[in-house]
Protein backbone atom coordinates (compact mmCIF):
# COMPACT_ATOMS: atom_id res chain seq x y z
CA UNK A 1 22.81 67.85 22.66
CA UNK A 2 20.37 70.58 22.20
CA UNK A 3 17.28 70.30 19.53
CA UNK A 4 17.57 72.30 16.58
CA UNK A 5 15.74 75.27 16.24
CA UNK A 6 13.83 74.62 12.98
CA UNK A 7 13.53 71.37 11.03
CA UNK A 8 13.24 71.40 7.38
CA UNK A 9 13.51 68.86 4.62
CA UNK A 10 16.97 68.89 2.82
CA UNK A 11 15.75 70.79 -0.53
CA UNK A 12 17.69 68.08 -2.41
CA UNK A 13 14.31 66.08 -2.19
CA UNK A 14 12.85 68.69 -4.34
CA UNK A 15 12.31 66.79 -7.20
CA UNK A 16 13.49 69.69 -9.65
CA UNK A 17 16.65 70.11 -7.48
CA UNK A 18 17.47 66.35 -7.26
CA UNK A 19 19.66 66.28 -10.48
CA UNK A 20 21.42 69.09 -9.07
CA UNK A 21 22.36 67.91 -5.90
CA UNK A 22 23.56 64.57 -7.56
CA UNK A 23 25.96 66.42 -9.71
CA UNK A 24 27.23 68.82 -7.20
CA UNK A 25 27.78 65.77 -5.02
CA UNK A 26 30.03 64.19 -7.47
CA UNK A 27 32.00 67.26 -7.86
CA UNK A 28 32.85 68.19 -4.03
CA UNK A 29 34.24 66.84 -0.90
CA UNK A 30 31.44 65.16 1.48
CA UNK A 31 32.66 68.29 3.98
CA UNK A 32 31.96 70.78 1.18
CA UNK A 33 28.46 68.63 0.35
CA UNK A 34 26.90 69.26 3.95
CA UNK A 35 28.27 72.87 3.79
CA UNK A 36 26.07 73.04 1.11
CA UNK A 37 23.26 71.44 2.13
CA UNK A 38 22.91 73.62 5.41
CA UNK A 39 23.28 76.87 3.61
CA UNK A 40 19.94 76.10 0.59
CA UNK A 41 17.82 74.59 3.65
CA UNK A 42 18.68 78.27 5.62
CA UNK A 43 17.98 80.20 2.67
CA UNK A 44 14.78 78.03 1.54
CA UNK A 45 13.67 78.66 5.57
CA UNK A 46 14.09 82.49 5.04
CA UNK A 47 12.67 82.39 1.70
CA UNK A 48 9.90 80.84 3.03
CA UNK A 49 9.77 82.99 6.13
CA UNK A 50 9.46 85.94 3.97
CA UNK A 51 6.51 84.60 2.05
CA UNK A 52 8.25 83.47 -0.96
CA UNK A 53 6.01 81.83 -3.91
CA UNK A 54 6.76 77.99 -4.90
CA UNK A 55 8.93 79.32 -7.78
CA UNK A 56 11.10 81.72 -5.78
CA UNK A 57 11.39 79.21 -3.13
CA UNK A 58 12.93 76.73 -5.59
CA UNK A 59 14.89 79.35 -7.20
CA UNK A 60 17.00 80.31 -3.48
CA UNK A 61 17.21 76.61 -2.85
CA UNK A 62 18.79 75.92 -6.36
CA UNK A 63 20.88 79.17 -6.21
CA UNK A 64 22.13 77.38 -3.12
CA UNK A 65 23.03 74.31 -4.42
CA UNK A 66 24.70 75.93 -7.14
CA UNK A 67 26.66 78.11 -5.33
């Protein structure tokens, strides 16, 4: 198996996105969960790559959650 390329906390340990993550998890298959999960730590890595402040950062990663 080859390392990843990047390695990133899940944003879902963002305190302010915790709740959310806990409710989306109720509401969608485990498949659909990790789908989710990969696509707000790749946006919160290119938010971040593109010099993002704190707020915005949180802001992709909850958009991602939520989406």
């Amino acid at each position: 198996m080859t390392e990843p390329l990047f390695t990133v906390n899940s944003p879902c340990t963002r305190p302010s996105v915790v709740p959310y993550c806990a409710r989306v998890k109720e509401r969608v298959s485990p498949r659909r969960f990790e789908h989710i999960v990969r696509v707000a730590i790749l946006s919160e890595t290119i938010a971040q790559a593109n010099r993002f402040t704190g707020g915005e950062v949180r802001a992709v990663a909850l958009a991602a959650v939520l989406h």
